[in-house]
C-alpha atoms as a PDB file:
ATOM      1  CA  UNK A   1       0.000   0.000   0.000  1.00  0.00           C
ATOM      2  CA  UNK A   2       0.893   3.314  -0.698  1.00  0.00           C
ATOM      3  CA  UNK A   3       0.180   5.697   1.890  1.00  0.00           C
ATOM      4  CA  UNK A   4      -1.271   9.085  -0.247  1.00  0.00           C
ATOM      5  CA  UNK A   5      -3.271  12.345   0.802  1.00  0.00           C
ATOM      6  CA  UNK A   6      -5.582  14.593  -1.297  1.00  0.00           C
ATOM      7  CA  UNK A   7      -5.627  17.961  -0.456  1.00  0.00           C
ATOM      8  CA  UNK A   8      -8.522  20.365  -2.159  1.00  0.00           C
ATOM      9  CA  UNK A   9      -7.959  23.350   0.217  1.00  0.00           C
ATOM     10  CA  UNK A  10      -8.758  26.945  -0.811  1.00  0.00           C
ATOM     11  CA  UNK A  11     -11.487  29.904  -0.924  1.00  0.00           C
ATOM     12  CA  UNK A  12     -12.875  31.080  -4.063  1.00  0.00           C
ATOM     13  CA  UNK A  13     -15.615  32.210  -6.817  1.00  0.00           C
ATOM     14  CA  UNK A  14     -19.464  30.362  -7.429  1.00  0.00           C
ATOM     15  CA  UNK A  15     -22.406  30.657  -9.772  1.00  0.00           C
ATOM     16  CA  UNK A  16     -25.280  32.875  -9.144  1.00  0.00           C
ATOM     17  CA  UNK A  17     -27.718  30.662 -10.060  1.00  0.00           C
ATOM     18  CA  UNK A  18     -31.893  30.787 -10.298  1.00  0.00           C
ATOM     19  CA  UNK A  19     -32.214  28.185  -7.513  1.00  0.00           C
ATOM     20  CA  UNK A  20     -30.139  30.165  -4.880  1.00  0.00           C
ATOM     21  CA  UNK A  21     -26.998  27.655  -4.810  1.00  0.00           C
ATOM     22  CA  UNK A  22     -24.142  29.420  -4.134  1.00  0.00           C
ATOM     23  CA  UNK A  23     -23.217  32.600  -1.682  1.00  0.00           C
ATOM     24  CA  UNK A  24     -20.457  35.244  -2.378  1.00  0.00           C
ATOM     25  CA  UNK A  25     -19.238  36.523  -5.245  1.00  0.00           C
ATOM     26  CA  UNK A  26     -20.824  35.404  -9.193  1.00  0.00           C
ATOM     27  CA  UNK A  27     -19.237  34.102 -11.905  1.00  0.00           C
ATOM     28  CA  UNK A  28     -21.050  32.664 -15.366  1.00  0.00           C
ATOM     29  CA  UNK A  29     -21.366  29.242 -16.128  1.00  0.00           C
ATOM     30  CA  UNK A  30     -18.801  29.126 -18.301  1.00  0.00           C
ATOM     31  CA  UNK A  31     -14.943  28.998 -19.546  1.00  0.00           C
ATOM     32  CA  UNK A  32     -12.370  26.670 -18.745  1.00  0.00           C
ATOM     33  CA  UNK A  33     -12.825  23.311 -17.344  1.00  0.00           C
ATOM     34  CA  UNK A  34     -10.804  19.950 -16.583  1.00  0.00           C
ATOM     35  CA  UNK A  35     -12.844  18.090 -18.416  1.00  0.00           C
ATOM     36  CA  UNK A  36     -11.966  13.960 -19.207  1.00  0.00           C
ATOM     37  CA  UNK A  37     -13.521  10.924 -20.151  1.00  0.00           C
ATOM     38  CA  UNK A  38     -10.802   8.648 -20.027  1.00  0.00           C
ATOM     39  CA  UNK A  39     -10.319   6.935 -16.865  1.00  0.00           C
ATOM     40  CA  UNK A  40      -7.918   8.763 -13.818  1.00  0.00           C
ATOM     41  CA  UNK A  41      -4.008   7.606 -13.870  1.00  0.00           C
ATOM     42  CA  UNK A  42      -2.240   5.029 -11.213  1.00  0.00           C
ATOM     43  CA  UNK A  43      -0.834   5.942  -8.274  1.00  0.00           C
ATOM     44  CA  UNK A  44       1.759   8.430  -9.131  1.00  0.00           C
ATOM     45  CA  UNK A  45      -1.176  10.811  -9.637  1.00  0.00           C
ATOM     46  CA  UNK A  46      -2.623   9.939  -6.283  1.00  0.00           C
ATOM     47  CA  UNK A  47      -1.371  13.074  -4.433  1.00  0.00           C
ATOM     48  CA  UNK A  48      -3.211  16.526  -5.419  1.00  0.00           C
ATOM     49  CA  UNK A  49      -2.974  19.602  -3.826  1.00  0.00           C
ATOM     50  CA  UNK A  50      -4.786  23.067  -4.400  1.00  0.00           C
ATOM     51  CA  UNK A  51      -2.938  26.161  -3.616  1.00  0.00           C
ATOM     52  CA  UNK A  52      -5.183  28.745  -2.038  1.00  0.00           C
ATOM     53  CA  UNK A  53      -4.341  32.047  -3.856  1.00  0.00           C
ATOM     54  CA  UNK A  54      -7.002  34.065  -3.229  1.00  0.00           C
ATOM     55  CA  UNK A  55      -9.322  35.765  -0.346  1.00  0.00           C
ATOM     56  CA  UNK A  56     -12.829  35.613  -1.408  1.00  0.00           C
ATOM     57  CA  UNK A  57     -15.053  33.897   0.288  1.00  0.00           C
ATOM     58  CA  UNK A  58     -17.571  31.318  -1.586  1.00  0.00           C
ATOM     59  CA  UNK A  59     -19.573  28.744  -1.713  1.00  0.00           C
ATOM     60  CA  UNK A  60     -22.441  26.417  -2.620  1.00  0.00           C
ATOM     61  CA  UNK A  61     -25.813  25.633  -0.757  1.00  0.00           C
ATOM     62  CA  UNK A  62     -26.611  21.658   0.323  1.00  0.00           C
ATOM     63  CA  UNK A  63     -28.867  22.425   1.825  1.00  0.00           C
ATOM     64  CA  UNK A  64     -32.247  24.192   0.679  1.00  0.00           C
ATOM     65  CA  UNK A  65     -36.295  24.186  -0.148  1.00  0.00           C
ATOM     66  CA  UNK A  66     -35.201  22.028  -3.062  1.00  0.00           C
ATOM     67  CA  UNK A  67     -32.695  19.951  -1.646  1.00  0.00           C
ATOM     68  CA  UNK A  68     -29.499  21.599  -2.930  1.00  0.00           C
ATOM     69  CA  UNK A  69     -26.503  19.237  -3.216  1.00  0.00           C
ATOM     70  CA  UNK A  70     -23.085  19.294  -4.436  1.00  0.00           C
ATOM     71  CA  UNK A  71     -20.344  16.647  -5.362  1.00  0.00           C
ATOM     72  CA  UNK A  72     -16.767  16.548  -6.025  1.00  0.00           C
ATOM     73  CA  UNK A  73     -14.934  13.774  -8.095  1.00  0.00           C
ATOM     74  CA  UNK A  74     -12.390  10.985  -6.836  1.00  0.00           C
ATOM     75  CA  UNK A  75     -10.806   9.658 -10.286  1.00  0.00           C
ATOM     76  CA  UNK A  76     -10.541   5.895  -9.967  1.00  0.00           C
ATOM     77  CA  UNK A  77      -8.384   3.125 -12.506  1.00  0.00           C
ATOM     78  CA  UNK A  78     -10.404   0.125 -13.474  1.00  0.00           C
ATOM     79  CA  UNK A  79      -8.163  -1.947 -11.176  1.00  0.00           C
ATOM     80  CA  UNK A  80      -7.687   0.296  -8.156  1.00  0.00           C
ATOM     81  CA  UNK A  81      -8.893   0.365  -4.847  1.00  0.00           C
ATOM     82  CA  UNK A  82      -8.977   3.966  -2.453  1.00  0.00           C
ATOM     83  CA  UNK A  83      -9.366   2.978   1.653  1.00  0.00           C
ATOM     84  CA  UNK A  84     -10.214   6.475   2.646  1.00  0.00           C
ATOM     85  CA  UNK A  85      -9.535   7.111   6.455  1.00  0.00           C
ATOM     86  CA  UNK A  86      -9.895  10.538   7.287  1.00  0.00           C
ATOM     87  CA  UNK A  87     -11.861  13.180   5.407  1.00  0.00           C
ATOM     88  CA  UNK A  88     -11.514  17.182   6.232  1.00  0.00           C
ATOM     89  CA  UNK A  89     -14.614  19.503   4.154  1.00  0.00           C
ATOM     90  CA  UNK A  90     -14.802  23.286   4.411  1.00  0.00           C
ATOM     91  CA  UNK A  91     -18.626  23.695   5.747  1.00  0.00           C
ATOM     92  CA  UNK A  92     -19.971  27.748   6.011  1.00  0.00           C
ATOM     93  CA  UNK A  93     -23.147  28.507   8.472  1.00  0.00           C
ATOM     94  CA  UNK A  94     -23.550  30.626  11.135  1.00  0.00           C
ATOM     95  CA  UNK A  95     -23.569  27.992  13.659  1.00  0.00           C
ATOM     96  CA  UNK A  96     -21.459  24.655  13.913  1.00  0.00           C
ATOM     97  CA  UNK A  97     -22.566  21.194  12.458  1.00  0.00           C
ATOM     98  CA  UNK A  98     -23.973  19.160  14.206  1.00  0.00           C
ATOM     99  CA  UNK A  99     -23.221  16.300  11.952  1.00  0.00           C
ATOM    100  CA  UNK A 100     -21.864  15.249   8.761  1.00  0.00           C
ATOM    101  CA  UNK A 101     -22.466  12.786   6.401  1.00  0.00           C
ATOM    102  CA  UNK A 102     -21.556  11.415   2.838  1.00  0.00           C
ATOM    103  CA  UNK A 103     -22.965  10.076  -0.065  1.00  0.00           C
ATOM    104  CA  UNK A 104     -20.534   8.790  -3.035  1.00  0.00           C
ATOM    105  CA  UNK A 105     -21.943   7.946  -6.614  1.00  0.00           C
ATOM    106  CA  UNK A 106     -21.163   6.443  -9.683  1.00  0.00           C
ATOM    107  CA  UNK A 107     -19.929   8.388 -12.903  1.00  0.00           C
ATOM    108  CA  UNK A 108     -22.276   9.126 -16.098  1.00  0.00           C
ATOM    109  CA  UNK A 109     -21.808  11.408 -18.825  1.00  0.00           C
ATOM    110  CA  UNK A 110     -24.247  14.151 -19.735  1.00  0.00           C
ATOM    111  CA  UNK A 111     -25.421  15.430 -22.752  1.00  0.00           C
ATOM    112  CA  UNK A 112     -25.368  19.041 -22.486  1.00  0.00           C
ATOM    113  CA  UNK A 113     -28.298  21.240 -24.233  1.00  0.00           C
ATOM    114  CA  UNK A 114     -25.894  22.536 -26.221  1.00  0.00           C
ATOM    115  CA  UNK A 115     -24.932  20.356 -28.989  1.00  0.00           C
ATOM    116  CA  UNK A 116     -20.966  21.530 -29.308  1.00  0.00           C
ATOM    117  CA  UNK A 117     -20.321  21.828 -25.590  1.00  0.00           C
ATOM    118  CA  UNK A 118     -18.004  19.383 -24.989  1.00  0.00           C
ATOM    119  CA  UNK A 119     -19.935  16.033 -22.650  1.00  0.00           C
ATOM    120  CA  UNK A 120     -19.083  16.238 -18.991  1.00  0.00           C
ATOM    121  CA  UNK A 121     -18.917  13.503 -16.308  1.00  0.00           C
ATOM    122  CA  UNK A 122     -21.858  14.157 -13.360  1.00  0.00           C
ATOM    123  CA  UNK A 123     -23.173  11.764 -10.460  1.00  0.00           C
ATOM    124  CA  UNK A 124     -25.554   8.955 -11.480  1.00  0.00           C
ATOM    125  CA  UNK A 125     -26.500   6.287  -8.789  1.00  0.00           C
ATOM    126  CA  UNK A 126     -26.005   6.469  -5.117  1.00  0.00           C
ATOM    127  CA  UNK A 127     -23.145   3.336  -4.385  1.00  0.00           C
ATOM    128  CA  UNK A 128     -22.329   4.382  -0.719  1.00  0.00           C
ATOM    129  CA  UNK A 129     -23.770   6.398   1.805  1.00  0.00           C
ATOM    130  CA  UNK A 130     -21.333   6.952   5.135  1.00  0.00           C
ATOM    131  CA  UNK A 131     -23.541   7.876   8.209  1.00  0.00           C
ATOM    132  CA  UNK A 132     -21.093   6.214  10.830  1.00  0.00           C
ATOM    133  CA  UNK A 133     -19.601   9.105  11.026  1.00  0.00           C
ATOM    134  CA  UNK A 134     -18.623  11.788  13.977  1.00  0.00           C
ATOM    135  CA  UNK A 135     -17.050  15.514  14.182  1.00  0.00           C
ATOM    136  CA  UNK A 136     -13.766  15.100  15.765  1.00  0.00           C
ATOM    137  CA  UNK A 137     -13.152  19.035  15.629  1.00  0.00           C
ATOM    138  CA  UNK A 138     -13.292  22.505  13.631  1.00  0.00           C
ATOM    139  CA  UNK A 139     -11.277  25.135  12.703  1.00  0.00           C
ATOM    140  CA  UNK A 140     -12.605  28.560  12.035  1.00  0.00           C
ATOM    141  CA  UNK A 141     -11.109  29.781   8.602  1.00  0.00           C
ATOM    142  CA  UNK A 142     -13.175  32.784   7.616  1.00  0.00           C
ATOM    143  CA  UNK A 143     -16.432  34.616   7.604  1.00  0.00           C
ATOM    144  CA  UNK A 144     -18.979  35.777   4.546  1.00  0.00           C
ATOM    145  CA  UNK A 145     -20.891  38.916   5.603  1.00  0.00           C
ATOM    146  CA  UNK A 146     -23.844  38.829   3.590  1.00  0.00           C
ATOM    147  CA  UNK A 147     -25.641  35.382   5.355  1.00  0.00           C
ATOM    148  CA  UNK A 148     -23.402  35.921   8.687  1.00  0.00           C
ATOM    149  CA  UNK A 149     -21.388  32.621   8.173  1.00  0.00           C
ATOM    150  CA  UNK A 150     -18.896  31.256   9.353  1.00  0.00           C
ATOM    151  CA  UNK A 151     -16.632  29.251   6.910  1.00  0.00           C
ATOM    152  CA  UNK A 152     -14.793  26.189   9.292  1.00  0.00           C
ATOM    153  CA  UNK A 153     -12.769  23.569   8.837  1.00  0.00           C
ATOM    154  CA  UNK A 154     -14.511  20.728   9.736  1.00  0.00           C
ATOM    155  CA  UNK A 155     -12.505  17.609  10.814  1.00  0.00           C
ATOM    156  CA  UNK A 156     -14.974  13.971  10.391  1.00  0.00           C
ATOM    157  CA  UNK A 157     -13.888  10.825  12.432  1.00  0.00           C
ATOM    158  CA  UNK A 158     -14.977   7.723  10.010  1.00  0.00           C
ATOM    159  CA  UNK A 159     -15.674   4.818  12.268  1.00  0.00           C
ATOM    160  CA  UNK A 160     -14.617   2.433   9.569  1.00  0.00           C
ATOM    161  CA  UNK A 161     -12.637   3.583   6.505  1.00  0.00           C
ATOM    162  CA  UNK A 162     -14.711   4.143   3.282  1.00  0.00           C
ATOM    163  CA  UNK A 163     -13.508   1.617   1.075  1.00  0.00           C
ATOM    164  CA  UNK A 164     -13.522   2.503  -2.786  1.00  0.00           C
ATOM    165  CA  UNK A 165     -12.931   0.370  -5.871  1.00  0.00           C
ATOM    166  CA  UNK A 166     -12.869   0.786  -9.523  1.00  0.00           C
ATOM    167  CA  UNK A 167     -14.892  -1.641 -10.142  1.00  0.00           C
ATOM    168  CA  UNK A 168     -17.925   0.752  -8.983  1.00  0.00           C
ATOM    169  CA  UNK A 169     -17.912   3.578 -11.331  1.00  0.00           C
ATOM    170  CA  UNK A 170     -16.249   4.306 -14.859  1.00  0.00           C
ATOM    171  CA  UNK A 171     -13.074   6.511 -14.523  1.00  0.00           C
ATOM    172  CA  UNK A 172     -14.674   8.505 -11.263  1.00  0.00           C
ATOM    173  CA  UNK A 173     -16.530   8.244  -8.182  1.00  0.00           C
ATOM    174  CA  UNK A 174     -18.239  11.439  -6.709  1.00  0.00           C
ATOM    175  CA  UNK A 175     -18.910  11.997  -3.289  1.00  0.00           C
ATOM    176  CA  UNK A 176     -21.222  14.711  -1.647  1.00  0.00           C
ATOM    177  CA  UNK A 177     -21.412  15.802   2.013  1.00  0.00           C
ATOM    178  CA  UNK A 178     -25.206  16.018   3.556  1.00  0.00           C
ATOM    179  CA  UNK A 179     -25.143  18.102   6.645  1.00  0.00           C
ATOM    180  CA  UNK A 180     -26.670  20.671   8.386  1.00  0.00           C
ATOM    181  CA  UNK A 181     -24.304  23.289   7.590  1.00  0.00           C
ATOM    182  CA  UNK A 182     -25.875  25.376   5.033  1.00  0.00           C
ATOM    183  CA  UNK A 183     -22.627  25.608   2.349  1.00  0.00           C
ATOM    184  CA  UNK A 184     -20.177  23.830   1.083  1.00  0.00           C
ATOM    185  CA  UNK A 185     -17.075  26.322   0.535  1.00  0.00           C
ATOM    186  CA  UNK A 186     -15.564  26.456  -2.879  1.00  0.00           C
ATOM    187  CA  UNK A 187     -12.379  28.067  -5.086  1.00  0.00           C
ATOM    188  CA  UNK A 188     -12.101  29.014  -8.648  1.00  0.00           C
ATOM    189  CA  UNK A 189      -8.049  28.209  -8.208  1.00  0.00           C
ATOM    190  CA  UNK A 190      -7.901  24.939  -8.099  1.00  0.00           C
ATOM    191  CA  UNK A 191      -6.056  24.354 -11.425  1.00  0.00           C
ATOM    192  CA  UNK A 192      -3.027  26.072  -9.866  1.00  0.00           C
ATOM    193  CA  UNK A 193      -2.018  23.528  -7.735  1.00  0.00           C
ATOM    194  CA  UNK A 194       0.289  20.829  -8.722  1.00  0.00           C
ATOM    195  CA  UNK A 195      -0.947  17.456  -9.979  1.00  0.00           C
ATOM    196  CA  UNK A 196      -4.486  18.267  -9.716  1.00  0.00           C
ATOM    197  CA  UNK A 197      -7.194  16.014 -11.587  1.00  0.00           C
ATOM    198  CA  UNK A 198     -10.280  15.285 -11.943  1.00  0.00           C
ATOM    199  CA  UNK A 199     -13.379  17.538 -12.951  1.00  0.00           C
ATOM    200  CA  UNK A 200     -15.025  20.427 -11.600  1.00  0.00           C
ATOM    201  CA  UNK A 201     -17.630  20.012  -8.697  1.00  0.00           C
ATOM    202  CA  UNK A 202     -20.809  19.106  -9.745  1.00  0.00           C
ATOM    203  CA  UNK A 203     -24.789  20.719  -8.512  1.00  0.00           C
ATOM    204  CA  UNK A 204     -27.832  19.061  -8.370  1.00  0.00           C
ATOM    205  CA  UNK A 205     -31.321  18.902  -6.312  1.00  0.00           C
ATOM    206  CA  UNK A 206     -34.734  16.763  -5.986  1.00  0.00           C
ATOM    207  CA  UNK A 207     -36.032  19.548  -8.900  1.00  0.00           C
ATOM    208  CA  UNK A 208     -33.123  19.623 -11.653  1.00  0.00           C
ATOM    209  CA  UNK A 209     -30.306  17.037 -12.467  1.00  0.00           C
ATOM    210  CA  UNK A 210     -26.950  17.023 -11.653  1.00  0.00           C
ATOM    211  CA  UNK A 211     -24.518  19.685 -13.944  1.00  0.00           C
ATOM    212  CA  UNK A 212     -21.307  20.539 -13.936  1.00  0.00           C
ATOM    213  CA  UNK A 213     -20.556  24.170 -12.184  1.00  0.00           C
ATOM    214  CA  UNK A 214     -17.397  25.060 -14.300  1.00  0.00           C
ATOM    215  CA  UNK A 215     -14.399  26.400 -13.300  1.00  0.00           C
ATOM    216  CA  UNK A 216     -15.605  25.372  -9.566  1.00  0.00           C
ATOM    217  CA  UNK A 217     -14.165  23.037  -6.805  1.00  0.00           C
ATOM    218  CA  UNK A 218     -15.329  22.316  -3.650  1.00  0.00           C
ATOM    219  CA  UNK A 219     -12.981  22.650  -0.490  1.00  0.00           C
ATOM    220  CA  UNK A 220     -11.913  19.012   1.145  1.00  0.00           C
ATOM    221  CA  UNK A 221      -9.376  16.961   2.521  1.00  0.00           C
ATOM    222  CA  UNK A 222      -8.813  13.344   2.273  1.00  0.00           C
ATOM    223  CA  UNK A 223      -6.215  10.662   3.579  1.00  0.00           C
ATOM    224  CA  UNK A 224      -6.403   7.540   1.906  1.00  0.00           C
ATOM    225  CA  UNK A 225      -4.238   4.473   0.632  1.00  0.00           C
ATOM    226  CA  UNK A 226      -3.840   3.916  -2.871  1.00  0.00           C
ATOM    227  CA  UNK A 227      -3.637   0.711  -4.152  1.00  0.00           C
ATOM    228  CA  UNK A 228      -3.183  -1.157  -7.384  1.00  0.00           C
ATOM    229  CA  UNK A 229      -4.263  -4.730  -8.158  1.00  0.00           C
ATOM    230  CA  UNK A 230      -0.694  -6.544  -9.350  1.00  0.00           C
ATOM    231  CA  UNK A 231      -2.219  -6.266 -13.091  1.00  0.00           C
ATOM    232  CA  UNK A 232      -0.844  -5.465 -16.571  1.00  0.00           C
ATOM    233  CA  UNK A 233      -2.745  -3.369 -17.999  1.00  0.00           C
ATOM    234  CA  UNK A 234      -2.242  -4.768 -21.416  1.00  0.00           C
ATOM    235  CA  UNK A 235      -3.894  -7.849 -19.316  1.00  0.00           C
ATOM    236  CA  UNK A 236      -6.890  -6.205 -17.694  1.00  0.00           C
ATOM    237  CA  UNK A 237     -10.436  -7.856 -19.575  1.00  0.00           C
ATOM    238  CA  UNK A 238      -8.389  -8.702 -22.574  1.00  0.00           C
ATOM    239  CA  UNK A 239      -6.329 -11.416 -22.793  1.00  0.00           C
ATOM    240  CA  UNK A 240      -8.282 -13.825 -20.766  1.00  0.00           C
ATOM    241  CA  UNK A 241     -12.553 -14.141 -19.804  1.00  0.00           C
ATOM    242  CA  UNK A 242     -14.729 -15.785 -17.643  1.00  0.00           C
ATOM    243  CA  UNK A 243     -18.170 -17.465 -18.181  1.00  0.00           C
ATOM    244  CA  UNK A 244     -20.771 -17.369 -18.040  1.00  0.00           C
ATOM    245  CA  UNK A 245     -21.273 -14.272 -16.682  1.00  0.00           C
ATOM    246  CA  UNK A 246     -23.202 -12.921 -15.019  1.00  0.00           C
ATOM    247  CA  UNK A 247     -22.731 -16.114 -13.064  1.00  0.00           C
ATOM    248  CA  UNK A 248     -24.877 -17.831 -10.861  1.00  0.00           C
ATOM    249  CA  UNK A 249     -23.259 -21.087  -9.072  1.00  0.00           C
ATOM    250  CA  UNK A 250     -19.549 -20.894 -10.720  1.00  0.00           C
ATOM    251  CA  UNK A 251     -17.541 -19.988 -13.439  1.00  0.00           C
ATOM    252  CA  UNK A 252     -14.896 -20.858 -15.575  1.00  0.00           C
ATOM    253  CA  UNK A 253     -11.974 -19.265 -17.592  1.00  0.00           C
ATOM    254  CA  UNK A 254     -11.226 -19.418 -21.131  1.00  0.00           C
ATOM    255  CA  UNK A 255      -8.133 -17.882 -23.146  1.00  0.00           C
ATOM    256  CA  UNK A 256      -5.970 -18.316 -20.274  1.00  0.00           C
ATOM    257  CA  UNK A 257      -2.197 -18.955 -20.843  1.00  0.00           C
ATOM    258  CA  UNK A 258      -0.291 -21.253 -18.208  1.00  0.00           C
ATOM    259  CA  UNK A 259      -2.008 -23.112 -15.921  1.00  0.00           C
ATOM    260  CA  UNK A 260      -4.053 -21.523 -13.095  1.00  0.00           C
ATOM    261  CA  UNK A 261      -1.845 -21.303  -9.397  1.00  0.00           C
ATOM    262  CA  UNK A 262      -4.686 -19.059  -8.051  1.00  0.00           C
ATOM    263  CA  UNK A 263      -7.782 -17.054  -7.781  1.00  0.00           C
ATOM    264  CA  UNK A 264      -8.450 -14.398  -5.169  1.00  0.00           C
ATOM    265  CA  UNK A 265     -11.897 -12.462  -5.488  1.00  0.00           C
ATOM    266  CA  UNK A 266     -12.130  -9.404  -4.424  1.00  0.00           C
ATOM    267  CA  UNK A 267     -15.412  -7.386  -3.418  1.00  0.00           C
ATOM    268  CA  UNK A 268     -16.704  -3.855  -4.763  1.00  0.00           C
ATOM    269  CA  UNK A 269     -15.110  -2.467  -1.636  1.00  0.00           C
ATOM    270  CA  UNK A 270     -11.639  -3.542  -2.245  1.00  0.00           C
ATOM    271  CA  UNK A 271     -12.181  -6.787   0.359  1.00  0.00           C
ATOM    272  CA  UNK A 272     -10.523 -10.220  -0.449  1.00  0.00           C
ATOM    273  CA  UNK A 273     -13.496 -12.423  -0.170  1.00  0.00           C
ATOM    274  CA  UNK A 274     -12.442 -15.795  -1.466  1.00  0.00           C
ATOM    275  CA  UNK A 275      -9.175 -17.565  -2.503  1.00  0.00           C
ATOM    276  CA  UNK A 276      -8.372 -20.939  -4.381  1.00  0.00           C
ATOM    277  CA  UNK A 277      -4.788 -21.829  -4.450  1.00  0.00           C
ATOM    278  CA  UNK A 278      -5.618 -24.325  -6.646  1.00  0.00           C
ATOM    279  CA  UNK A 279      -5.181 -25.004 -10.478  1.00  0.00           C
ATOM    280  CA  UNK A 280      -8.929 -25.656 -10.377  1.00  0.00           C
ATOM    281  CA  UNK A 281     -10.388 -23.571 -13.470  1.00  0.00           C
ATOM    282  CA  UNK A 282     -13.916 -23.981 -12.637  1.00  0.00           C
ATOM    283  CA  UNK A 283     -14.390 -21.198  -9.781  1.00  0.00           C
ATOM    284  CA  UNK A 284     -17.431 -21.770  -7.063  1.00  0.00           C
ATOM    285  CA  UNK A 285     -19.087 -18.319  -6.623  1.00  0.00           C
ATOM    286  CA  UNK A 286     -22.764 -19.889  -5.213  1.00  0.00           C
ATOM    287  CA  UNK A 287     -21.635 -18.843  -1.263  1.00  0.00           C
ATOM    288  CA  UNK A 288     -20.986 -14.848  -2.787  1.00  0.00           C
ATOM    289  CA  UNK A 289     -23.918 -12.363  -2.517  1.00  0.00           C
ATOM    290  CA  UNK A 290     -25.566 -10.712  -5.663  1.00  0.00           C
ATOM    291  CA  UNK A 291     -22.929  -8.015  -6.870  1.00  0.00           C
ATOM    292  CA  UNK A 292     -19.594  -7.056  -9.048  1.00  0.00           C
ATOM    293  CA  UNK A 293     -16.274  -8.219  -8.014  1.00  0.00           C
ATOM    294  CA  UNK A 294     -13.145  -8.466  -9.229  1.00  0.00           C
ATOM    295  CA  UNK A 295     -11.514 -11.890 -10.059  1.00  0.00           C
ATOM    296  CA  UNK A 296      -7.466 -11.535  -9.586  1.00  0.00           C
ATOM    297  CA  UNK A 297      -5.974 -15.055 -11.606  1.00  0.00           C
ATOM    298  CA  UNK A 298      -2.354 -15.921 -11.596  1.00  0.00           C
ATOM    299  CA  UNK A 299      -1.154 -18.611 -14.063  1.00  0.00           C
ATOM    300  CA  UNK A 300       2.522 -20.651 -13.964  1.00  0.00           C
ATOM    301  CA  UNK A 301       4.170 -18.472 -16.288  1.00  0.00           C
ATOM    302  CA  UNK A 302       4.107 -15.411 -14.440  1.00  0.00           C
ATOM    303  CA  UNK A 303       0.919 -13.570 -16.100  1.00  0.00           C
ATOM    304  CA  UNK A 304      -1.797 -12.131 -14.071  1.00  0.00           C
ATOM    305  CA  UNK A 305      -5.423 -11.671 -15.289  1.00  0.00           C
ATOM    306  CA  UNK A 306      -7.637  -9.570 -13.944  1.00  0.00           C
ATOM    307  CA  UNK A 307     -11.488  -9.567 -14.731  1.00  0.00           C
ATOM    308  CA  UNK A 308     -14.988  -8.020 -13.394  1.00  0.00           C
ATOM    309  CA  UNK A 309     -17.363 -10.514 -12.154  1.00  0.00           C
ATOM    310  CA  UNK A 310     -21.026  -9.977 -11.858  1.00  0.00           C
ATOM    311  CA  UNK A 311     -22.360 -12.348  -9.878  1.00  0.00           C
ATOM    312  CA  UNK A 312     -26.286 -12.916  -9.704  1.00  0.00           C
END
């Protein structure tokens, strides 16, 4: 395991928008944007940090008569898992959460009204939500006259880490805080840090869908291992398959080279969940629950295969 943090910390610019999303100073819908469909790079890329450059003071709403939310991206490869064990966001109200929570989703693109605007990634399902959750502590950082907030620093103890794989999303998982602060501080800066991927933060409600607010990124912290499955990538859901699948009560491999040494399965979350040292290459699954995992096979000659198994 590599041991990697993400750091998203700074102040900055938001839409002015219809539905009353964002506080502080207004900026149009429009310009720049790190937009990419192709899925996030290994581990090297792991460590991003935003460089707070200015001193406005901004934000978005999650809370609201129509349910205001926002998300921010965590690019994921096909074949890597994120344990996430501490998470810092940058919450604005006038008094201090009482709690916070988080919801992550899975990645879909979205075809914008305008027909040569570019597609952009949003949130689609709901994959996790994290309500084991506690405030350890908070840090006042600044103050926004017009609503009489305070902007803080807000520290969340995970009682388990939150355990992210690839196999959930394409390319990205998003993840939005629900709490009872009113904002969710954001900066226009973000592309001047160093390293920094991933897409800008993304607005919905229960009365419109999900959009990209460009040029925007929400303010957070997190510390998580990194963690590749030992996998070629010339390897990954090429060279080799399994069938049937979906499976039911087992399956089996064809186009392997070598003969099988073993099998470990791994869960959605990144958990081992079975292992056959074995050169068996008819696989039991009828003990695993409904769900995607990944199947990790390594042969005799050295190769390892790695394929996504849905299993009914």
């Amino acid at each position: 395991m590599k041991k990697i943090v993400f750091f998203l910390s700074a102040l900055g610019s938001v839409l002015s928008f219809s539905q009353n999303l964002g506080y502080g100073s207004s900026v149009s819908q429009s310009g720049n944007v790190r937009t990419s469909n192709t899925p996030a790079a290994k581990v090297a890329t792991c460590n991003v940090a935003v460089i707070n450059d200015t001193t406005e003071e901004n934000g978005v709403f999650i809370i609201g008569n129509s349910g205001q939310k926002a998300a921010v991206d965590i690019p994921i490869a096909a074949n890597q898992t994120i344990k996430i064990t501490s998470i810092v966001v940058t919450l604005a109200s006038k008094l201090p959460p009482s709690f916070v929570n988080f919801v992550f989703y899975n990645n879909i693109l979205s075809t914008p009204e305008d027909p040569e605007d570019p597609r952009r990634n949003i949130p689609n399902q709901q994959i996790l939500t994290v309500t084991d959750s506690s405030i350890e502590s908070y840090e006042d950082v600044g103050y926004e006259p017009l609503h009489e907030f305070i902007i803080r620093k807000v520290k969340v103890k995970l009682q388990t880490p939150i355990l992210l794989n690839g196999t959930m999303s394409d390319g990205r998982i998003w993840m939005s805080t629900k709490s009872d602060a009113n904002a969710w501080s954001t900066t226009a800066h973000y592309d001047t840090g160093e390293g920094v991927v991933g897409e800008s933060l993304a607005m919905g409600s229960n009365s419109f869908d999900w959009f990209q607010l460009l040029n925007q990124e929400c303010l957070y912290e997190l510390v998580a291992e990194c963690d590749l499955l030992s996998v070629d990538d010339a390897n990954f859901n090429s060279k080799s398959a399994i069938y049937p699948n979906p499976a039911q009560d087992y399956f089996e491999y064809k186009g392997i080279n070598g003969n099988i040494v073993s099998t470990n399965i791994y869960s959605s979350n990144g958990s081992l969940v079975k292992t056959v040292n074995s050169n068996d290459s008819k696989i039991n699954v009828s003990n695993l629950k409904s769900g995607v995992y990944i199947v990790q096979t390594k042969t005799s000659n050295g190769n390892t295969f790695t394929n996504k198994l849905i299993k009914k």
